[in-house]
C-alpha atoms as a PDB file:
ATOM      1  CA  UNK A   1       0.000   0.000   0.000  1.00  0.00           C
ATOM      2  CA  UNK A   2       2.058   2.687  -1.608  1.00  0.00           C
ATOM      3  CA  UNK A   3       2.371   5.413  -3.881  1.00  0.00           C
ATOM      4  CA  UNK A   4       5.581   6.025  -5.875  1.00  0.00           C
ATOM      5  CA  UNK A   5       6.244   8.305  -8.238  1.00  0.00           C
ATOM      6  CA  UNK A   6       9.552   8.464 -10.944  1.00  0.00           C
ATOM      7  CA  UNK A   7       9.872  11.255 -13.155  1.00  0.00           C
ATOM      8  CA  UNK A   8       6.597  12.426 -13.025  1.00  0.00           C
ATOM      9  CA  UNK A   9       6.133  15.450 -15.602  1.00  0.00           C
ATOM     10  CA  UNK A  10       3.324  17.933 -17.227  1.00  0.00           C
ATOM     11  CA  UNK A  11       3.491  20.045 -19.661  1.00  0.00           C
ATOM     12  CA  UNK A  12       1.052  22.548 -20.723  1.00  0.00           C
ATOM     13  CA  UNK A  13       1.700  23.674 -23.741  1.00  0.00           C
ATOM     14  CA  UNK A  14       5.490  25.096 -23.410  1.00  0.00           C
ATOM     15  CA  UNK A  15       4.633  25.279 -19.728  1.00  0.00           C
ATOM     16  CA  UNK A  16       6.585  22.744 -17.057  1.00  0.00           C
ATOM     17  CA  UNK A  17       3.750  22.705 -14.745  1.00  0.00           C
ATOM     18  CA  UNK A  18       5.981  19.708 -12.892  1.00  0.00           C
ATOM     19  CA  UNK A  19       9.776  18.552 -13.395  1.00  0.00           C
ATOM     20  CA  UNK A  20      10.470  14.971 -13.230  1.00  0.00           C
ATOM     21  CA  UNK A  21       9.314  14.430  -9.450  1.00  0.00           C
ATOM     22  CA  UNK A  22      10.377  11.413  -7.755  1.00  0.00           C
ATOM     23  CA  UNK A  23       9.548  10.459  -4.175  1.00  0.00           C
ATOM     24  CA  UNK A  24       7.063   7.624  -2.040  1.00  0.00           C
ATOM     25  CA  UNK A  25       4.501   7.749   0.373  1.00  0.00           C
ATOM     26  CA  UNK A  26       4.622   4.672   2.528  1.00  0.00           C
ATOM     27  CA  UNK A  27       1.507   3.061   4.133  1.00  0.00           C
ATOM     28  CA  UNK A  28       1.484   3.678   7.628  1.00  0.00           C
ATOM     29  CA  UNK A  29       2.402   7.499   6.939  1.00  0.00           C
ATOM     30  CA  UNK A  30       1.105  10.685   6.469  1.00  0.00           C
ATOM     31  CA  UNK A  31       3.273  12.521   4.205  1.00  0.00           C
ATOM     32  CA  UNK A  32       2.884  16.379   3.951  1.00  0.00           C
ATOM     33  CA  UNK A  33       2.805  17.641   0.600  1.00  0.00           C
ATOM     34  CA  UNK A  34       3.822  21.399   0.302  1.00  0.00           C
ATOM     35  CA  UNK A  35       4.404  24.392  -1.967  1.00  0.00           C
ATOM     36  CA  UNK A  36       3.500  27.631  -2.647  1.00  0.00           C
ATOM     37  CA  UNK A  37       0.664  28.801  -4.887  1.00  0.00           C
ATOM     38  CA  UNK A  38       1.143  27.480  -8.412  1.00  0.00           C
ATOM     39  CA  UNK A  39       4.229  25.433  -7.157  1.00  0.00           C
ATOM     40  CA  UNK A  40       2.080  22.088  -9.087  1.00  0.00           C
ATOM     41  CA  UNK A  41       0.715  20.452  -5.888  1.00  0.00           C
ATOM     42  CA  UNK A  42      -2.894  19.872  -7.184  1.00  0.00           C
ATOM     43  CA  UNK A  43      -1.157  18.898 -10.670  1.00  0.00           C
ATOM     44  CA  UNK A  44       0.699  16.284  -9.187  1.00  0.00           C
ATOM     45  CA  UNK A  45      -1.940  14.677  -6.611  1.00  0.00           C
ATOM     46  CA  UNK A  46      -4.032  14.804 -10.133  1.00  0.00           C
ATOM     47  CA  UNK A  47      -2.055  12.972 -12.392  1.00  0.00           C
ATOM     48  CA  UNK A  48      -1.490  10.227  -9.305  1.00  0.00           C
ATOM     49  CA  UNK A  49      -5.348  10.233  -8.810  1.00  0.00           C
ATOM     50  CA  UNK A  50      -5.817   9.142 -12.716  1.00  0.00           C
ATOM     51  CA  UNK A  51      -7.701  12.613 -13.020  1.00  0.00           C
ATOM     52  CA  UNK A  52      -5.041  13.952 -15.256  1.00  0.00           C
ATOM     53  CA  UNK A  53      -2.001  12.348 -17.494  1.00  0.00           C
ATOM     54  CA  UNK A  54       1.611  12.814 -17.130  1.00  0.00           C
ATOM     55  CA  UNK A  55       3.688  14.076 -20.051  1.00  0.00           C
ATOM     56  CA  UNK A  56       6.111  11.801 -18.639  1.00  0.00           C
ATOM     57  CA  UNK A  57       7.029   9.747 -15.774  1.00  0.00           C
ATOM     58  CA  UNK A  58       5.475   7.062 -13.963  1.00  0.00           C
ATOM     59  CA  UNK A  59       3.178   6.746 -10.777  1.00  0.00           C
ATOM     60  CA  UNK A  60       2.127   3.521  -9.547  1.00  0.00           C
ATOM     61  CA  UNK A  61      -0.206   3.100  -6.773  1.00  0.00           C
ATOM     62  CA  UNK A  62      -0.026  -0.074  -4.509  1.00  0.00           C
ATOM     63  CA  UNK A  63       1.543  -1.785  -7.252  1.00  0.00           C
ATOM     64  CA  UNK A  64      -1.035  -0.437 -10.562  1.00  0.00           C
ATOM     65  CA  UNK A  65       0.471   2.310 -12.795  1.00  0.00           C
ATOM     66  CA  UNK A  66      -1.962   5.235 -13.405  1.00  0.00           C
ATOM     67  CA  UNK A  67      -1.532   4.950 -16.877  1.00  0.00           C
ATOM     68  CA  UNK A  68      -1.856   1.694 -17.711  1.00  0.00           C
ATOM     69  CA  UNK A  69      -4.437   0.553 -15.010  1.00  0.00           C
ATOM     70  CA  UNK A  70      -6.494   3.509 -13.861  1.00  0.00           C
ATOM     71  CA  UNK A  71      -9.224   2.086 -12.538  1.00  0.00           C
ATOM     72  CA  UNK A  72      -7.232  -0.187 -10.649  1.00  0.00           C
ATOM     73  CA  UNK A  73      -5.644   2.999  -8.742  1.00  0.00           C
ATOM     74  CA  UNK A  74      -9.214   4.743  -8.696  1.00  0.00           C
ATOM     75  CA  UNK A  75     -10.279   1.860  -6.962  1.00  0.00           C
ATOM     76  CA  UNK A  76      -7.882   1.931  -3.885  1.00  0.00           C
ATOM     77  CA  UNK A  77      -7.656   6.242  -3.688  1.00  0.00           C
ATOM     78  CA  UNK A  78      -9.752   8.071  -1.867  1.00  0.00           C
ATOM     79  CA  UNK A  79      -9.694  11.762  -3.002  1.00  0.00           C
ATOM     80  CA  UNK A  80     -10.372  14.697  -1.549  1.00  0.00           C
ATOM     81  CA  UNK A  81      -9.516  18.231  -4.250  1.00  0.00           C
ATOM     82  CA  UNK A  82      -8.654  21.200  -3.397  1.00  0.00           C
ATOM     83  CA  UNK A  83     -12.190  22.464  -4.794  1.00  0.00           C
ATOM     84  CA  UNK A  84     -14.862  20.248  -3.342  1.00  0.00           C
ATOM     85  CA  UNK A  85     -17.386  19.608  -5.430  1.00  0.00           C
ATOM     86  CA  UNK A  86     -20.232  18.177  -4.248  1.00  0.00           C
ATOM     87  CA  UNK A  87     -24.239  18.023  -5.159  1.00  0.00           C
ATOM     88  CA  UNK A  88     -25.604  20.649  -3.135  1.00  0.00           C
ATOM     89  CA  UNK A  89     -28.859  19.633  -3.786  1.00  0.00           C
ATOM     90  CA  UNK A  90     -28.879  16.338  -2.387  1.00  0.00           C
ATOM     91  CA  UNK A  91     -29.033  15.390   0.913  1.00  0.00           C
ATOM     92  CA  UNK A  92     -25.649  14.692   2.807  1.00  0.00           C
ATOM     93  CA  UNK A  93     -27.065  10.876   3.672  1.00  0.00           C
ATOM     94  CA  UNK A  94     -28.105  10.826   0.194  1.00  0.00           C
ATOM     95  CA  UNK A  95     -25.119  11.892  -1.345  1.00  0.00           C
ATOM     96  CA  UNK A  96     -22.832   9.169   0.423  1.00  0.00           C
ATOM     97  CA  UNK A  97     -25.597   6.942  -0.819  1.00  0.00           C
ATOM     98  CA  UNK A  98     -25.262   7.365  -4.207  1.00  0.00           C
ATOM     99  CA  UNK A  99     -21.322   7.435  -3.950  1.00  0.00           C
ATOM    100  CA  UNK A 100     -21.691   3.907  -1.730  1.00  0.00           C
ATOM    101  CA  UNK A 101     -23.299   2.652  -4.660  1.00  0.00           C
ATOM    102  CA  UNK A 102     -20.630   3.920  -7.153  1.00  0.00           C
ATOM    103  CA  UNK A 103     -18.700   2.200  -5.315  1.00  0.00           C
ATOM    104  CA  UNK A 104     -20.566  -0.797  -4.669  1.00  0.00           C
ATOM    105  CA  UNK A 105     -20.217  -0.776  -1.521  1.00  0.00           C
ATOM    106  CA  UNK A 106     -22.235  -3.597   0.463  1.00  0.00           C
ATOM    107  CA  UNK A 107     -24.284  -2.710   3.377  1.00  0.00           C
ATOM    108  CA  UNK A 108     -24.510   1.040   2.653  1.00  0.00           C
ATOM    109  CA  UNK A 109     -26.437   1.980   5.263  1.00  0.00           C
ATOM    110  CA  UNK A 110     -23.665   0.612   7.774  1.00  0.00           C
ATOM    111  CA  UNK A 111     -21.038   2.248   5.858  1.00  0.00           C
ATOM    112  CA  UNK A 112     -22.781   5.658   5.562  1.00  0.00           C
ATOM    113  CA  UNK A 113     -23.555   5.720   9.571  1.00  0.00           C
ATOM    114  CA  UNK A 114     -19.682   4.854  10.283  1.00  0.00           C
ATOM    115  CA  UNK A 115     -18.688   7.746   7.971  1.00  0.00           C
ATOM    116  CA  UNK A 116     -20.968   9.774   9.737  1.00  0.00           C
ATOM    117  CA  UNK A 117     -19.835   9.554  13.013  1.00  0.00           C
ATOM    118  CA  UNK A 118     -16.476   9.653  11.815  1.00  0.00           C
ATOM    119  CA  UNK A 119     -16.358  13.105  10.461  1.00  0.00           C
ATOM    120  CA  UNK A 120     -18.864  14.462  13.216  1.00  0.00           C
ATOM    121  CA  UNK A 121     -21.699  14.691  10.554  1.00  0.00           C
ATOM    122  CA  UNK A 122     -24.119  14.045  12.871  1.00  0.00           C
ATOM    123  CA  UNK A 123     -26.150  16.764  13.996  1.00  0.00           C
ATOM    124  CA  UNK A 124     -26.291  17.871  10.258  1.00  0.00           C
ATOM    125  CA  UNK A 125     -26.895  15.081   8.642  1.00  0.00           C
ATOM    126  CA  UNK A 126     -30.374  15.002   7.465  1.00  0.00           C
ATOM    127  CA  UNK A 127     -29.808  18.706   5.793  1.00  0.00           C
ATOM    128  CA  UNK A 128     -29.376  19.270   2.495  1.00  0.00           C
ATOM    129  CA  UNK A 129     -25.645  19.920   1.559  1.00  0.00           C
ATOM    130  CA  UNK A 130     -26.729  24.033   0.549  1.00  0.00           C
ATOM    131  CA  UNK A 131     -27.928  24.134   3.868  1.00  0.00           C
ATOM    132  CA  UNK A 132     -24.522  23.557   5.573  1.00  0.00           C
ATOM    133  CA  UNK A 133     -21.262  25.425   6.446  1.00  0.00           C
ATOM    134  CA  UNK A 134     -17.936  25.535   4.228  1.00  0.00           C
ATOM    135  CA  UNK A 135     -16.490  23.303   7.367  1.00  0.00           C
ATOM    136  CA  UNK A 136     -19.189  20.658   6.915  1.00  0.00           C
ATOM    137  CA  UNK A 137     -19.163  20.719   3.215  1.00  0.00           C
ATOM    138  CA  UNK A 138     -15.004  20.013   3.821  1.00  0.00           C
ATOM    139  CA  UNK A 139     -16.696  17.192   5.737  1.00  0.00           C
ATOM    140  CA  UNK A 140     -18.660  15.847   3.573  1.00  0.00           C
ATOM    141  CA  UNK A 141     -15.983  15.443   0.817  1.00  0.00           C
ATOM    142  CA  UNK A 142     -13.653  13.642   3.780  1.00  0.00           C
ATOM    143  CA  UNK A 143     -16.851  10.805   4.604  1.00  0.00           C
ATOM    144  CA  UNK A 144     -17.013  10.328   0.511  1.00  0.00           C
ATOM    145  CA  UNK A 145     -12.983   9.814   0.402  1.00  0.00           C
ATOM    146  CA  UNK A 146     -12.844   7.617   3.102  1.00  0.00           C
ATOM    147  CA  UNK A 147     -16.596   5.889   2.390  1.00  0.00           C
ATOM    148  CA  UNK A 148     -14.862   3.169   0.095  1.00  0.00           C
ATOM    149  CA  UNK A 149     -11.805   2.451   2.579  1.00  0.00           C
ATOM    150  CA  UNK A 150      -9.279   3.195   0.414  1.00  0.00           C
ATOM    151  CA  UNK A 151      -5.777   2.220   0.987  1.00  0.00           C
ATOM    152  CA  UNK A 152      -4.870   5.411  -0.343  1.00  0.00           C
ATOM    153  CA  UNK A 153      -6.562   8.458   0.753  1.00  0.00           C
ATOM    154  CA  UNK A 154      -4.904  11.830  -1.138  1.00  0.00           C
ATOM    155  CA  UNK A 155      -6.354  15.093   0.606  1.00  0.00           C
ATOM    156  CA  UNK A 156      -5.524  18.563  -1.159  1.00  0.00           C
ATOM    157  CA  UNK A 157      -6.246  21.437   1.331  1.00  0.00           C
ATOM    158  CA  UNK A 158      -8.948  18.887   3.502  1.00  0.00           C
ATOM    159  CA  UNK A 159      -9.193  21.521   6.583  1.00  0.00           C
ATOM    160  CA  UNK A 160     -10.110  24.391   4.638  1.00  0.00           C
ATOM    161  CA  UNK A 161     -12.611  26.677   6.132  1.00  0.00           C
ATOM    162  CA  UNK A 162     -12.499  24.155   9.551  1.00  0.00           C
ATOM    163  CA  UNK A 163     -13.179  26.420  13.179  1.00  0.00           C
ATOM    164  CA  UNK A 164     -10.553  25.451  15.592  1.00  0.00           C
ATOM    165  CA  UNK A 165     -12.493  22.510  17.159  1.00  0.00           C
ATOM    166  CA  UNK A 166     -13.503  21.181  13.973  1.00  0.00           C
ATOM    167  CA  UNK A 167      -9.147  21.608  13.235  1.00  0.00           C
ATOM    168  CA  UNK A 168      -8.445  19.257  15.844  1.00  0.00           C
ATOM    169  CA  UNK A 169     -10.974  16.775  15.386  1.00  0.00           C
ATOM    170  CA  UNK A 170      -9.789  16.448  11.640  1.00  0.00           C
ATOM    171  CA  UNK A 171      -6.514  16.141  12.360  1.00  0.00           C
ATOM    172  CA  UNK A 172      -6.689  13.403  14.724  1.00  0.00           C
ATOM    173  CA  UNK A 173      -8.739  11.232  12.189  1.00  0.00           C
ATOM    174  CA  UNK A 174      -6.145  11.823   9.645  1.00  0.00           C
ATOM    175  CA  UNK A 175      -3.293  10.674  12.069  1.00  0.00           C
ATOM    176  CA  UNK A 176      -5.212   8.297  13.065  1.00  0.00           C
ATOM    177  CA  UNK A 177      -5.895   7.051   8.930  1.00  0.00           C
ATOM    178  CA  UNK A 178      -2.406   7.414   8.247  1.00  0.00           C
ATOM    179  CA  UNK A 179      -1.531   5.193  11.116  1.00  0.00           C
ATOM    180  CA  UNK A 180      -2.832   2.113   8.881  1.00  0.00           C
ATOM    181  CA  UNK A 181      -2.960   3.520   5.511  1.00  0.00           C
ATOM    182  CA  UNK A 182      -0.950   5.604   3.296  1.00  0.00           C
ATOM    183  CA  UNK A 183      -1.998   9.442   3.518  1.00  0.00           C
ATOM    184  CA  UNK A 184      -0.809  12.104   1.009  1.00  0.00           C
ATOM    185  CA  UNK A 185      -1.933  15.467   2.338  1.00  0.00           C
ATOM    186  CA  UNK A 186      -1.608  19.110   1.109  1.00  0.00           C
ATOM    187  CA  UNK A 187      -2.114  22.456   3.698  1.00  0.00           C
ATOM    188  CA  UNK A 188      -0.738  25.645   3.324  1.00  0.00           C
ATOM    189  CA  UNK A 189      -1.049  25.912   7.498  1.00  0.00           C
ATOM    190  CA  UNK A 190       2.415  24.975   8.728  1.00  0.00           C
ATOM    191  CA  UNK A 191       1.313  24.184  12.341  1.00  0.00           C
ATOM    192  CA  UNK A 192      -0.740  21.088  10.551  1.00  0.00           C
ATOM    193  CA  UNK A 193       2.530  19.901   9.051  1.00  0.00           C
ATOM    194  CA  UNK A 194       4.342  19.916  12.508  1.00  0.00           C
ATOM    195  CA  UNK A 195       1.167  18.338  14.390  1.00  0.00           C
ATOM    196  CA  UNK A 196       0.115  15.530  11.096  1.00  0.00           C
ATOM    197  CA  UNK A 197       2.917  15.083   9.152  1.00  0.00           C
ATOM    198  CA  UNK A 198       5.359  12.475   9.657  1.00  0.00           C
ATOM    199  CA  UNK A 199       7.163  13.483   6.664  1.00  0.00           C
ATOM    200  CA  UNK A 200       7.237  16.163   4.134  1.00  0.00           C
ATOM    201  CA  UNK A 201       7.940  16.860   0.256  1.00  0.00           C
ATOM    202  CA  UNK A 202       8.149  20.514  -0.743  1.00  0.00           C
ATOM    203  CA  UNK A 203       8.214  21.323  -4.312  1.00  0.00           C
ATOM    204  CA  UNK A 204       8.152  24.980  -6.040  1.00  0.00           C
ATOM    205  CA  UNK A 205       7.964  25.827  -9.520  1.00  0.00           C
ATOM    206  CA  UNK A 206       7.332  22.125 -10.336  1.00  0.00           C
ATOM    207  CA  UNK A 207      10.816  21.208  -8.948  1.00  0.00           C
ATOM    208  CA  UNK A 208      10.872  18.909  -5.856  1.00  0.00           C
ATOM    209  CA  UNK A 209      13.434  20.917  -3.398  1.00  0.00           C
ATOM    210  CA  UNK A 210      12.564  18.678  -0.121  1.00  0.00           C
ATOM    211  CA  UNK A 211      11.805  15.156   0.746  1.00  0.00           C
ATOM    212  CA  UNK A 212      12.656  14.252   4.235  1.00  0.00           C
ATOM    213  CA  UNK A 213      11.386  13.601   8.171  1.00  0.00           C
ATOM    214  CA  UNK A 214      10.614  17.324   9.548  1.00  0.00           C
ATOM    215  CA  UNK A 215      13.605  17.110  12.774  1.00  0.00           C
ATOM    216  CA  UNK A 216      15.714  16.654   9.597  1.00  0.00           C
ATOM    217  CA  UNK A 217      14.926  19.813   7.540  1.00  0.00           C
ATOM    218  CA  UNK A 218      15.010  22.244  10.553  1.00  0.00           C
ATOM    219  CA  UNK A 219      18.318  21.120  11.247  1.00  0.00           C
ATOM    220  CA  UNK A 220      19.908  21.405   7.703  1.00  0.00           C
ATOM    221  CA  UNK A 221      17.932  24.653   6.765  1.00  0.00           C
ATOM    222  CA  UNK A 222      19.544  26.126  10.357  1.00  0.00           C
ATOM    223  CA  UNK A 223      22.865  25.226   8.687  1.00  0.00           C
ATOM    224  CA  UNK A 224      24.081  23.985  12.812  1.00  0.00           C
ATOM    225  CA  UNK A 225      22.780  22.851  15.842  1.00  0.00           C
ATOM    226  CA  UNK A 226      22.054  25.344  18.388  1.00  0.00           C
ATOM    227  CA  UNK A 227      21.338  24.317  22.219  1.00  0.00           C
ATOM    228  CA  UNK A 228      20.341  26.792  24.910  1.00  0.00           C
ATOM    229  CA  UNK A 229      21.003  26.167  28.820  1.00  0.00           C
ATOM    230  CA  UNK A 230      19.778  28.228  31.644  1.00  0.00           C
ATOM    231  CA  UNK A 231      21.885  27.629  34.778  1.00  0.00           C
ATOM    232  CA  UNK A 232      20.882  28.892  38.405  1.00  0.00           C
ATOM    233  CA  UNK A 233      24.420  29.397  39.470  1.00  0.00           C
ATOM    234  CA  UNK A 234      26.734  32.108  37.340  1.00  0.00           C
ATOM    235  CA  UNK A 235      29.307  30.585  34.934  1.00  0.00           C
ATOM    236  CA  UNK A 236      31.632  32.244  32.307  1.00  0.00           C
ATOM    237  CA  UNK A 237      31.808  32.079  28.428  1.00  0.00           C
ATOM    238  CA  UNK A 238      34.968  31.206  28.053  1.00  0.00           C
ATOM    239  CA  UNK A 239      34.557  27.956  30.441  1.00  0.00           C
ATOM    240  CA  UNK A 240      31.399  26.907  27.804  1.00  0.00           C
ATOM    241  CA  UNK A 241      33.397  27.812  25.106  1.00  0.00           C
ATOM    242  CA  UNK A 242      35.583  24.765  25.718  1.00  0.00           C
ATOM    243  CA  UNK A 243      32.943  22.191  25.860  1.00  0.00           C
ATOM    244  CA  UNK A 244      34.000  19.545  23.133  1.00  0.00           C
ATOM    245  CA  UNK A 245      32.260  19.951  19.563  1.00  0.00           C
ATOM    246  CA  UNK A 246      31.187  23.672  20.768  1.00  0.00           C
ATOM    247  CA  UNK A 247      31.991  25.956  18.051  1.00  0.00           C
ATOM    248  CA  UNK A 248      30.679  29.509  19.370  1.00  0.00           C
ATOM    249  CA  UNK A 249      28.662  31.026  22.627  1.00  0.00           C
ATOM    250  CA  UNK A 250      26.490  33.482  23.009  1.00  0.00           C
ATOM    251  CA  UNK A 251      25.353  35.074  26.155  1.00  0.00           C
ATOM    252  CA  UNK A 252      21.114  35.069  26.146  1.00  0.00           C
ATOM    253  CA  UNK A 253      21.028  37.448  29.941  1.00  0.00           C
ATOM    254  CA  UNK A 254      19.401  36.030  33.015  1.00  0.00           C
ATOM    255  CA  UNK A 255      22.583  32.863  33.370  1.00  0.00           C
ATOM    256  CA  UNK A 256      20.954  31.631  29.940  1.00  0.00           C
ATOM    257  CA  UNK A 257      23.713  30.735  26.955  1.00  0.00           C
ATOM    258  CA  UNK A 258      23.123  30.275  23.499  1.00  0.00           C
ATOM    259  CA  UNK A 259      25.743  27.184  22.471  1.00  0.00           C
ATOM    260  CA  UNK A 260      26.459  26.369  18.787  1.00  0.00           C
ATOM    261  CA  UNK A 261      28.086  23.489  16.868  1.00  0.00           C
ATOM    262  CA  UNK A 262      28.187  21.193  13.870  1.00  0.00           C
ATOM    263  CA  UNK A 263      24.743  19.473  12.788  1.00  0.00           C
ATOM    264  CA  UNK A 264      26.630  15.853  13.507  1.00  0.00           C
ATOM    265  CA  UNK A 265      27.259  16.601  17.043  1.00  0.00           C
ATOM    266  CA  UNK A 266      24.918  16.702  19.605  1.00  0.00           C
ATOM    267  CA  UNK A 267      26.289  18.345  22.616  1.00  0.00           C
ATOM    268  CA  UNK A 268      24.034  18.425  25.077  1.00  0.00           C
ATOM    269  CA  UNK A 269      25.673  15.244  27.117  1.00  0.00           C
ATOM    270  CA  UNK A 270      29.016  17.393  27.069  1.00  0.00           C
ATOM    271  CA  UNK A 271      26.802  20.018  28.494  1.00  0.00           C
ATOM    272  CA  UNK A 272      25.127  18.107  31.178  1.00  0.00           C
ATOM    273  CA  UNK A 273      28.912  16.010  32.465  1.00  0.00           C
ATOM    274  CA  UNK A 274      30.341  20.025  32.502  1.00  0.00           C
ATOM    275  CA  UNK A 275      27.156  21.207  35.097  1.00  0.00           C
ATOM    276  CA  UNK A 276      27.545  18.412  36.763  1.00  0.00           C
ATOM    277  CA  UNK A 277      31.912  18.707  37.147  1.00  0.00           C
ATOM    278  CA  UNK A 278      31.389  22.626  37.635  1.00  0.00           C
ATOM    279  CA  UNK A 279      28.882  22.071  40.363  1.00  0.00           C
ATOM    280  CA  UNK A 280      25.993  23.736  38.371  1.00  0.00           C
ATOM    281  CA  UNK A 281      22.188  23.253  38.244  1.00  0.00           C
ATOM    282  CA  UNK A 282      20.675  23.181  35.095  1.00  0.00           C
ATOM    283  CA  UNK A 283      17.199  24.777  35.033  1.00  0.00           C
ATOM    284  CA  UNK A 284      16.521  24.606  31.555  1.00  0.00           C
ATOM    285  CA  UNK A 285      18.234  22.594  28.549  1.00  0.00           C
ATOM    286  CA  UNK A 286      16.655  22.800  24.766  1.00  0.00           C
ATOM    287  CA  UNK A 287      17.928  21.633  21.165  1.00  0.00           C
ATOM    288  CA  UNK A 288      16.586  24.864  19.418  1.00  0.00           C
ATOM    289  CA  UNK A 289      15.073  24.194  15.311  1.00  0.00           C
ATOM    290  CA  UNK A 290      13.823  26.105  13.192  1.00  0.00           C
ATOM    291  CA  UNK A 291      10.524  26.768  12.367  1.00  0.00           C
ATOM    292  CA  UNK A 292       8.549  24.726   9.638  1.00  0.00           C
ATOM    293  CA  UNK A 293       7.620  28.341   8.539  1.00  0.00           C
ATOM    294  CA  UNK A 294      11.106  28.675   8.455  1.00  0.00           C
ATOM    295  CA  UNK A 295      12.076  25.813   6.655  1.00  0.00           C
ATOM    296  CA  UNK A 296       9.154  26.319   3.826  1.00  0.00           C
ATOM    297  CA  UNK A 297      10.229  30.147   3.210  1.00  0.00           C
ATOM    298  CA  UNK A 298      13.954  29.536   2.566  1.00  0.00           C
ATOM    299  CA  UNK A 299      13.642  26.231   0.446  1.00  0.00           C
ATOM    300  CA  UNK A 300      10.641  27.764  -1.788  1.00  0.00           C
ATOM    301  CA  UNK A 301      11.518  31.412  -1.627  1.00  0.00           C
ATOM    302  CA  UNK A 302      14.680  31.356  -3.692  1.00  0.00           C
ATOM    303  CA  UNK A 303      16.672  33.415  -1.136  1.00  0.00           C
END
């Protein structure tokens, strides 16, 4: 239950909507899929969902290729676009009836309940879909995704006009689908990534520019690892400065230091051995990282 993807390419026209992308999404993952506006995000989850053809490249989904067995892969994704569209004049438990039965699912009526209660449908479930919030329609589109059990489930922008409670409910049933299946989810919020994401791909201007576990991109895009110590007792710079691996220290006020060194050394042991030799309490002891807003403006902003 995977999705891999070699070389995958569009063109439009003279246009390189997407540049040979290569990268996997393993079941039991959810794997964050980022870029800026127009970086070829919905392009790509398109093209892997059989709704649009690579130029060239190949994507094969838990073991079909999209272009030689589409409705293979159509079978085992669940998809959620960017743009929801759903029949607003049916009923919400009428809609996921008539998908059920695209599907052909058996015992519909079992299967529509479930998907119900598992996207908190149901106080609004006997309206009509016109009759409900942006947050339930988002809803909606998750139950009809998921009504099939798909072994993929691709979500482009699913928490879209979510309030905060509806946020956190949302995200837990994704972590909680990507803990058995394979997940391949798009937001532009970057607190999602840090809270969902077990890994990420970033790709601007069709060009993949990231593919790796999130500790691991705040490191490199920081360039060194930075730890911070707060002591209760007074101690001097140039005693710190001798720690092994430390490369430079910076006084932070208030007994708190500011202790840099090379990503491939972690030197917080050295820290702890010299409070304890020196006699010194340590109140407070961090790795600092940076930011997944960070990380997303300097790989994507060219800087």
């Amino acid at each position: 239950m995977s999705v891999k993807v070699e070389g995958l390419t569009k063109l439009y026209g003279t246009q390189k909507a997407v540049n040979s992308l290569s990268f996997e999404a393993k079941k039991g993952e959810v794997l964050g899929f980022l870029g800026p506006n127009g970086a070829g995000k919905t392009t790509t989850m398109k093209m892997i969902s059989c709704f649009v053809p690579q130029t060239l490249g190949k994507a094969v989904v838990c073991g079909f290729d999209t272009s030689q067995e589409p409705l293979e892969v159509r079978k085992r994704i669940g998809y959620l676009p960017e743009h929801n569209p759903l029949y607003k004049d049916m009923y919400i438990k009428e809609y996921l009836y008539f998908i059920a039965g695209l599907h052909k699912i058996k015992n519909r009526k079992q299967r529509i309940a479930e998907m119900i209660e598992m996207t908190g449908l149901e106080r609004e479930q006997n309206k009509k879909i016109s009759q409900i919030s942006k947050g339930y329609k988002q809803r909606v589109g998750l139950a009809q995704a998921m009504i099939h059990d798909p072994e993929v489930l691709i979500l482009d922008e699913p928490t879209s006009g979510l309030d905060p409670n509806q946020l956190v409910e949302i995200r837990s049933l994704i972590k909680k689908l990507g803990a058995e299946k394979t997940v391949i989810f798009s937001t532009h919020i970057m607190q999602e990534v840090q809270a969902v994401c077990d890994r990420v791909v970033i790709i601007n201007k069709g060009n993949l520019v990231a593919n790796d576990d999130i500790d691991t991109l705040q490191s490199k895009v920081r360039g060194e690892a930075l730890v911070v110590v707060q002591f209760l007792e007074n101690t001097n710079k140039e005693q710190l400065a001798k720690i092994p691996h430390v490369k430079q220290v910076k006084s932070l006020g208030d007994r708190r230091w500011s202790l840099s060194a090379d990503l491939a050394n972690d030197i917080r042991k050295d820290l702890f051995n010299y409070a304890v030799n020196q006699k010194l309490t340590i109140i407070e002891l961090k790795k600092e990282v940076s930011s997944v807003e960070d990380v997303f403006q300097k790989l994507t902003s060219g800087k």
